[in-house]
C-alpha atoms as a PDB file:
ATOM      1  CA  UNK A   1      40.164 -34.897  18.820  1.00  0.00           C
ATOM      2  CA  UNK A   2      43.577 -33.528  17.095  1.00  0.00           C
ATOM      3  CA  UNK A   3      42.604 -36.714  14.159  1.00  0.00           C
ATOM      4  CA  UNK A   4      39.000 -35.265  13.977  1.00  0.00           C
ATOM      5  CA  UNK A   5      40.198 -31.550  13.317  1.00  0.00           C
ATOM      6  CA  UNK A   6      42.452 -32.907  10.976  1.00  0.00           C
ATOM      7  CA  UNK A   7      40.527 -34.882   8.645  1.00  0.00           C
ATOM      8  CA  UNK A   8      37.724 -31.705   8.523  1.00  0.00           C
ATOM      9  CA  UNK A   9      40.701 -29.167   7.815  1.00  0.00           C
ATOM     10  CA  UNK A  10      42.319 -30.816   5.062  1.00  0.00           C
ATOM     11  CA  UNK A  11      39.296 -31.275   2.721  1.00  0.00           C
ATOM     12  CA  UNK A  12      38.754 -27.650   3.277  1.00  0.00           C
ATOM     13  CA  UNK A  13      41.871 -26.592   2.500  1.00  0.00           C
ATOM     14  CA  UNK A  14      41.864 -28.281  -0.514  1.00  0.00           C
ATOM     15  CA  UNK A  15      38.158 -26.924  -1.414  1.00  0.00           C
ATOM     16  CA  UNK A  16      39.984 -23.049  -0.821  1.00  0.00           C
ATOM     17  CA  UNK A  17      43.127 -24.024  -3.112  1.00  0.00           C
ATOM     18  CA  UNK A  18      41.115 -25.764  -5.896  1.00  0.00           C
ATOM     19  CA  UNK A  19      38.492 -22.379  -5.834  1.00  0.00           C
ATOM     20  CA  UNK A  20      41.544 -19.978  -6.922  1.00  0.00           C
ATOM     21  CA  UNK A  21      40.454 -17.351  -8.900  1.00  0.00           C
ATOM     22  CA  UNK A  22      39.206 -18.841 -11.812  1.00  0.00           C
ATOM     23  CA  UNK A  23      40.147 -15.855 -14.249  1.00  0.00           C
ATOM     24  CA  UNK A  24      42.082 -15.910 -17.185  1.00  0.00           C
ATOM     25  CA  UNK A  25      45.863 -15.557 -16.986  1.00  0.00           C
ATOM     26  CA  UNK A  26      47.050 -16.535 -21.060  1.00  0.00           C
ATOM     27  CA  UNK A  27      44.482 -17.007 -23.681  1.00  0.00           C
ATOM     28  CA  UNK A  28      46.728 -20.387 -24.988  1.00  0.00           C
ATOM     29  CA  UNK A  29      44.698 -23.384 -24.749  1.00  0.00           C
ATOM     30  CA  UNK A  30      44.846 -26.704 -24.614  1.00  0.00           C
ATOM     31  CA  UNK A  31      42.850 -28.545 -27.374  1.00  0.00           C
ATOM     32  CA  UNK A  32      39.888 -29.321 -24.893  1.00  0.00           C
ATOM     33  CA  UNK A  33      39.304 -25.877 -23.451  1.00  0.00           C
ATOM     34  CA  UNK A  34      37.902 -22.797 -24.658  1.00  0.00           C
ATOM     35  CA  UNK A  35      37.675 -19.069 -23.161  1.00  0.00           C
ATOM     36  CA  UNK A  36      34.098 -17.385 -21.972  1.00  0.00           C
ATOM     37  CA  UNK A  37      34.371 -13.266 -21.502  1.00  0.00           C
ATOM     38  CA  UNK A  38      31.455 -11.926 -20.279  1.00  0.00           C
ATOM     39  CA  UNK A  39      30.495  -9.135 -17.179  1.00  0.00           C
ATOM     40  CA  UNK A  40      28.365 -10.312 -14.423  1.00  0.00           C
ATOM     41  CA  UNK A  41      26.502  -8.617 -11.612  1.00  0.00           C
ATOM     42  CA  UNK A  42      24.196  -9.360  -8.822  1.00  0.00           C
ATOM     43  CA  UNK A  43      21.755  -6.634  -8.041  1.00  0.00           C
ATOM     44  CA  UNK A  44      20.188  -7.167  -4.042  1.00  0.00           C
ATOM     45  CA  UNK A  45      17.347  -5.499  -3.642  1.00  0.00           C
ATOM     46  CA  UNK A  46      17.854  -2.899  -6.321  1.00  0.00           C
ATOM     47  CA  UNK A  47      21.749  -2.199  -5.051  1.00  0.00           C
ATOM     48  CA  UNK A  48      24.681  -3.694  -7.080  1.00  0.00           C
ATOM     49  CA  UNK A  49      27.073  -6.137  -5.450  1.00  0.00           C
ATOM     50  CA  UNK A  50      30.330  -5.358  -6.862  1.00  0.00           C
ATOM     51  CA  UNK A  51      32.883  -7.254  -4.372  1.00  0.00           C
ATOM     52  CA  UNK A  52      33.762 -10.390  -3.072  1.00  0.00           C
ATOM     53  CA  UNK A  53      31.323 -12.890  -5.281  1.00  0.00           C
ATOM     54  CA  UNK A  54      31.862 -16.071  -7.381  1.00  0.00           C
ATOM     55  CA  UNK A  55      29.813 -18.524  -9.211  1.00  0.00           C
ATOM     56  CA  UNK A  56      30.406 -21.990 -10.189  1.00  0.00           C
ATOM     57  CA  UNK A  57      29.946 -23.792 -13.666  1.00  0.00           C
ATOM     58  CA  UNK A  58      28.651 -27.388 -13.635  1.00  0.00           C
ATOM     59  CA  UNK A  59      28.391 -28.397 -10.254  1.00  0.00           C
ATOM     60  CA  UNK A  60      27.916 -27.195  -6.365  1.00  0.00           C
ATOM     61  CA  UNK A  61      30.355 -28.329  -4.397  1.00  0.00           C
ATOM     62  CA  UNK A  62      34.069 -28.935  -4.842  1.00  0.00           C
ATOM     63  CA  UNK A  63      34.811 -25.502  -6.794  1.00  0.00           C
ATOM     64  CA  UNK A  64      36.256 -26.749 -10.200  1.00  0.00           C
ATOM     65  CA  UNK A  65      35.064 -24.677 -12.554  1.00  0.00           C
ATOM     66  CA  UNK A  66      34.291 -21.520  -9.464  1.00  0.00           C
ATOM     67  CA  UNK A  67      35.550 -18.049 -10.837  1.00  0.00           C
ATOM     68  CA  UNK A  68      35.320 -14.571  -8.638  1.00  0.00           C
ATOM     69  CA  UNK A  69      34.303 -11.604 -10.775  1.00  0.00           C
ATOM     70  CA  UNK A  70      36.250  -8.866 -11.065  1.00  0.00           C
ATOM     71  CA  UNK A  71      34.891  -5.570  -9.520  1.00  0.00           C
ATOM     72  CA  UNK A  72      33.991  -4.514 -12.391  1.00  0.00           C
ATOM     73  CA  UNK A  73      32.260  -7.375 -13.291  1.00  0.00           C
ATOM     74  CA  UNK A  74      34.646  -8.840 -15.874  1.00  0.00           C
ATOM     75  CA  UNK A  75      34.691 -12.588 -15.964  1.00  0.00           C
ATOM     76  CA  UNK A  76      37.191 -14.420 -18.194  1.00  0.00           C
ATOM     77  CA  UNK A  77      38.152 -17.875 -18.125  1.00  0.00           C
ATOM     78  CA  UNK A  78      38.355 -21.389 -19.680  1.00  0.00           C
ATOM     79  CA  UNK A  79      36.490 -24.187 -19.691  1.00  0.00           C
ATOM     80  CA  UNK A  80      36.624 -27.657 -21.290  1.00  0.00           C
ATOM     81  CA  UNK A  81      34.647 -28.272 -24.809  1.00  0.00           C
ATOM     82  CA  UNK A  82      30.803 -28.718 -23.827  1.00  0.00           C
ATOM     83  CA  UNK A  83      28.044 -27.749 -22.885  1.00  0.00           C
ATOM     84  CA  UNK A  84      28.187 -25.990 -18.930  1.00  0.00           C
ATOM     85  CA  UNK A  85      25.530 -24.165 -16.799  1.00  0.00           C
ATOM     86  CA  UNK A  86      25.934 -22.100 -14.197  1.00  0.00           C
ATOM     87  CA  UNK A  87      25.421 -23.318 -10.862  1.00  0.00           C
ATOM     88  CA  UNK A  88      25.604 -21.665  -8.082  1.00  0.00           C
ATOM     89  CA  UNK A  89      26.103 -18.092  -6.793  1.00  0.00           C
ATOM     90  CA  UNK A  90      28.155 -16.847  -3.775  1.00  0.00           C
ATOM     91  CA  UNK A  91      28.503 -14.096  -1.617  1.00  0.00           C
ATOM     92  CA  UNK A  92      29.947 -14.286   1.199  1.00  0.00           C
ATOM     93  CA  UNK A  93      28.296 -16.196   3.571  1.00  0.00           C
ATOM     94  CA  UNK A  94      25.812 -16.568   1.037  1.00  0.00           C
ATOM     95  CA  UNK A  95      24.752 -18.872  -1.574  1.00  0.00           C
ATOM     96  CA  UNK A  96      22.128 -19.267  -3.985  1.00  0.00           C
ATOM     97  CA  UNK A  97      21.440 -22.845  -5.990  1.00  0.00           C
ATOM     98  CA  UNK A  98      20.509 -22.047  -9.700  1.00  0.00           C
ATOM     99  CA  UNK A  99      19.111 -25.087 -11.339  1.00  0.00           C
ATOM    100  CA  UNK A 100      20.602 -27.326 -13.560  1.00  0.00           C
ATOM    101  CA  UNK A 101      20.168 -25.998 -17.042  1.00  0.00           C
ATOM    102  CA  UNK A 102      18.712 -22.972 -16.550  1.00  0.00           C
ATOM    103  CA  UNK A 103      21.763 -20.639 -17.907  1.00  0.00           C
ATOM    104  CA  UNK A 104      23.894 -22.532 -20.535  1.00  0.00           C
ATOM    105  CA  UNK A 105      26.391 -21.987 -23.155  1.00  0.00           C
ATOM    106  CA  UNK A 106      27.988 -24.907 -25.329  1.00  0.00           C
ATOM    107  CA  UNK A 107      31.288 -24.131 -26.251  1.00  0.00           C
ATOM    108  CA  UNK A 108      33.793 -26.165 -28.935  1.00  0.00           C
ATOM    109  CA  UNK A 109      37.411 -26.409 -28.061  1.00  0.00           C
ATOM    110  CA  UNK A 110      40.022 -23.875 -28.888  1.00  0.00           C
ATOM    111  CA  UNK A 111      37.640 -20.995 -29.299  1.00  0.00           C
ATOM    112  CA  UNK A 112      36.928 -17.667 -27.602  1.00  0.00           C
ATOM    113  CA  UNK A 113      33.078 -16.894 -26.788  1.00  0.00           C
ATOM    114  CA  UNK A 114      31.247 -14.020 -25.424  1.00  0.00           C
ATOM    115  CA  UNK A 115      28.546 -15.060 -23.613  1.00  0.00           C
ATOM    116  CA  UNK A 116      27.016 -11.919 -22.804  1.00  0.00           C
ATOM    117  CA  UNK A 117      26.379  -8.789 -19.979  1.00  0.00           C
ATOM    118  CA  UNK A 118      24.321 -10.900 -17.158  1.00  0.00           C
ATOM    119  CA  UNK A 119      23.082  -9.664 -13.946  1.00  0.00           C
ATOM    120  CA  UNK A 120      21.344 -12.097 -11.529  1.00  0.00           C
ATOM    121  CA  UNK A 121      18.818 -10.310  -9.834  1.00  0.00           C
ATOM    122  CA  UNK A 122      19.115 -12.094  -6.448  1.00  0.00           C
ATOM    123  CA  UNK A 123      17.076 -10.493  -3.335  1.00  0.00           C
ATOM    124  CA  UNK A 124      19.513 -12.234  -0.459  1.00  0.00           C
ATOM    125  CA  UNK A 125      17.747 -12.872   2.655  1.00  0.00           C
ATOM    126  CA  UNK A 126      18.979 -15.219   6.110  1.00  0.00           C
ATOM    127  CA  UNK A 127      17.402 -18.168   3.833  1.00  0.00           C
ATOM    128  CA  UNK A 128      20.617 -18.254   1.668  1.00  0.00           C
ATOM    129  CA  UNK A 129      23.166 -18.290   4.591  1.00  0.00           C
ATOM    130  CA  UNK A 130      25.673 -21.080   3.674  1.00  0.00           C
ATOM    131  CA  UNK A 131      25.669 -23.859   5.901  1.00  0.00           C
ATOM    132  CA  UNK A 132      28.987 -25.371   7.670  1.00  0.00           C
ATOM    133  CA  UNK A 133      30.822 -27.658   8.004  1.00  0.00           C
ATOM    134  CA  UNK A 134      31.274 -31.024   5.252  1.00  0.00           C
ATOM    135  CA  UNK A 135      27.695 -31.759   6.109  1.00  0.00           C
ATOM    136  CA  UNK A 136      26.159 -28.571   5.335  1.00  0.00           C
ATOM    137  CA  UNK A 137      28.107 -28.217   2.106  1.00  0.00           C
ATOM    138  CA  UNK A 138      26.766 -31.478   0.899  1.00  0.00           C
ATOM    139  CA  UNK A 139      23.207 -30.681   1.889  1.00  0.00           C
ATOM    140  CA  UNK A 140      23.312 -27.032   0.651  1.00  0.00           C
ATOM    141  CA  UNK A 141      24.683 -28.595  -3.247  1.00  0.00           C
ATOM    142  CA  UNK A 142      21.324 -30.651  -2.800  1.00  0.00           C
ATOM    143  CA  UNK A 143      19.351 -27.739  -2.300  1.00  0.00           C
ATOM    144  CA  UNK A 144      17.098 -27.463  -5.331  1.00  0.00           C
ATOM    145  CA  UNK A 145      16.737 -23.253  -5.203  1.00  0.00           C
ATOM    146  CA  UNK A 146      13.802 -21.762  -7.274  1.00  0.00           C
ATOM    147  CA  UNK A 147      14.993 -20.122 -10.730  1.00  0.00           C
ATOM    148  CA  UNK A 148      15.718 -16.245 -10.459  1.00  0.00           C
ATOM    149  CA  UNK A 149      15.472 -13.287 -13.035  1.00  0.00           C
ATOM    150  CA  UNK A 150      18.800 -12.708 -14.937  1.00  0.00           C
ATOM    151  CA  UNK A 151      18.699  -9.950 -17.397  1.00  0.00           C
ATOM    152  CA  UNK A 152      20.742 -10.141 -20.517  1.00  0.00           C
ATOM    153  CA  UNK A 153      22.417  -7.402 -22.116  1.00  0.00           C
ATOM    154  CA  UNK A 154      24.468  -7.890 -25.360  1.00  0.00           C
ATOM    155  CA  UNK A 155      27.605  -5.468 -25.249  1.00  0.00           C
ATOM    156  CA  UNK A 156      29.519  -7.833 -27.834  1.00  0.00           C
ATOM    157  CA  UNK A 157      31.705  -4.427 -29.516  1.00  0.00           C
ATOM    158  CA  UNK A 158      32.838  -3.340 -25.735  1.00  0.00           C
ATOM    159  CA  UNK A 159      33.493  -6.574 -24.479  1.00  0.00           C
ATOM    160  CA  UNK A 160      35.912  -7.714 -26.911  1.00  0.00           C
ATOM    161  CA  UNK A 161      37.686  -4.433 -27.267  1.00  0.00           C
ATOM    162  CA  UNK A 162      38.777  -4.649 -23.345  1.00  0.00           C
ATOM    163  CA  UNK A 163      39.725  -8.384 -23.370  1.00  0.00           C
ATOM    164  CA  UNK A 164      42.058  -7.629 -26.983  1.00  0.00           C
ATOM    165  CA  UNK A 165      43.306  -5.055 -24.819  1.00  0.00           C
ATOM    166  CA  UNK A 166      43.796  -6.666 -21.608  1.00  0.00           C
ATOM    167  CA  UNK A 167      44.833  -9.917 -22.975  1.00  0.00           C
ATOM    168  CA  UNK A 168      46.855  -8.401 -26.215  1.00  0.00           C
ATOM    169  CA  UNK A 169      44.658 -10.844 -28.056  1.00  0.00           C
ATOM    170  CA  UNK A 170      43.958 -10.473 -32.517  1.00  0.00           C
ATOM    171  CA  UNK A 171      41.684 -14.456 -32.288  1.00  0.00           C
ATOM    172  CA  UNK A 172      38.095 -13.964 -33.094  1.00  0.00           C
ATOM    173  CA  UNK A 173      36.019 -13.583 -30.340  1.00  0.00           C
ATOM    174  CA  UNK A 174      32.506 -15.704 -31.468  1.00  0.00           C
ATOM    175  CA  UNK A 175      29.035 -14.173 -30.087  1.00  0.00           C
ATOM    176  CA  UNK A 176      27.157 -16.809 -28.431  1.00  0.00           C
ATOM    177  CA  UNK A 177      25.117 -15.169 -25.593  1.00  0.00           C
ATOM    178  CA  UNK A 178      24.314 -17.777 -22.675  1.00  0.00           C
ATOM    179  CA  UNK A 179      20.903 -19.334 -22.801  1.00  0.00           C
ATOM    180  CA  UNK A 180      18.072 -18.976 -20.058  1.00  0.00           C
ATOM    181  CA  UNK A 181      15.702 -21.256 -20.158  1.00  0.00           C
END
């Protein structure tokens, strides 16, 4: 039983550590990478979720490219050269699938982008609870969710004003506001 516990533990463990918190700690980048700033929100039923949430670039289930928004909705981060779609939202014991391609941004290496204001209008109900375990993880990345509304706001002049400021950073910031399709 001890082997059993131990072989579910450690992949979780390493699914926790590899999450982190995905935001930005230097704006120096390696010649593959480039740095998204952008606010994000999820609205429930009319009422803003402002804590403990995270969404994933790319793919569902191992957390590589996972960061958790600020409260204030700041997000700031790198991510290789390429084109990247969101993926998946969480909050927390709840998830929601967005599919591949619907919300996408390309993005060339050693450049800063803002990507936009988005808020993902998400009506959670006991349909989204996460499953657990290994199994449940790999069944809930299957999931193929139905799209939902996500507004778009551009606040380009505000945005890059607080991550200069945050970030003490005088490199162009490039508008290129995520695509929904």
């Amino acid at each position: 039983m001890r082997n059993k516990l131990i072989f579910l533990i450690f992949p979780f463990l390493g699914f926790l550590i590899s999450c982190g918190s995905g935001q930005l700690k230097t704006t120096e980048m390696n010649n593959d990478e480039a740095i998204i700033i952008a606010r994000a929100f999820i609205k429930n039923n009319g009422e803003n979720i402002n804590t403990k949430w995270n969404f994933l670039w790319n793919e569902r289930l191992w957390g590589n490219n996972a960061v958790w928004v600020e409260k204030d909705g700041y997000v700031f981060m790198k991510l290789p050269k390429g084109k990247h779609f969101i993926s998946l939202l969480q909050y927390n014991e709840y998830q929601k699938n967005i599919p591949d391609n619907y919300l996408t941004v390309d993005l060339e290496p050693n450049k800063i982008y803002y990507i936009g204001d988005l808020t993902f209008n998400w009506n959670i109900n006991k349909n989204d609870v996460a499953r657990t375990g290994i199994v449940g993880a790999v069944l809930d990345a299957e999931k193929n969710d139905n799209k939902i509304q996500v507004d778009l706001t551009d606040n380009y002049e505000n945005m890059v004003k607080v991550f200069n400021e945050k970030y003490g950073n005088s490199k162009p910031v490039e508008k290129q506001l995520i695509r929904i399709e």
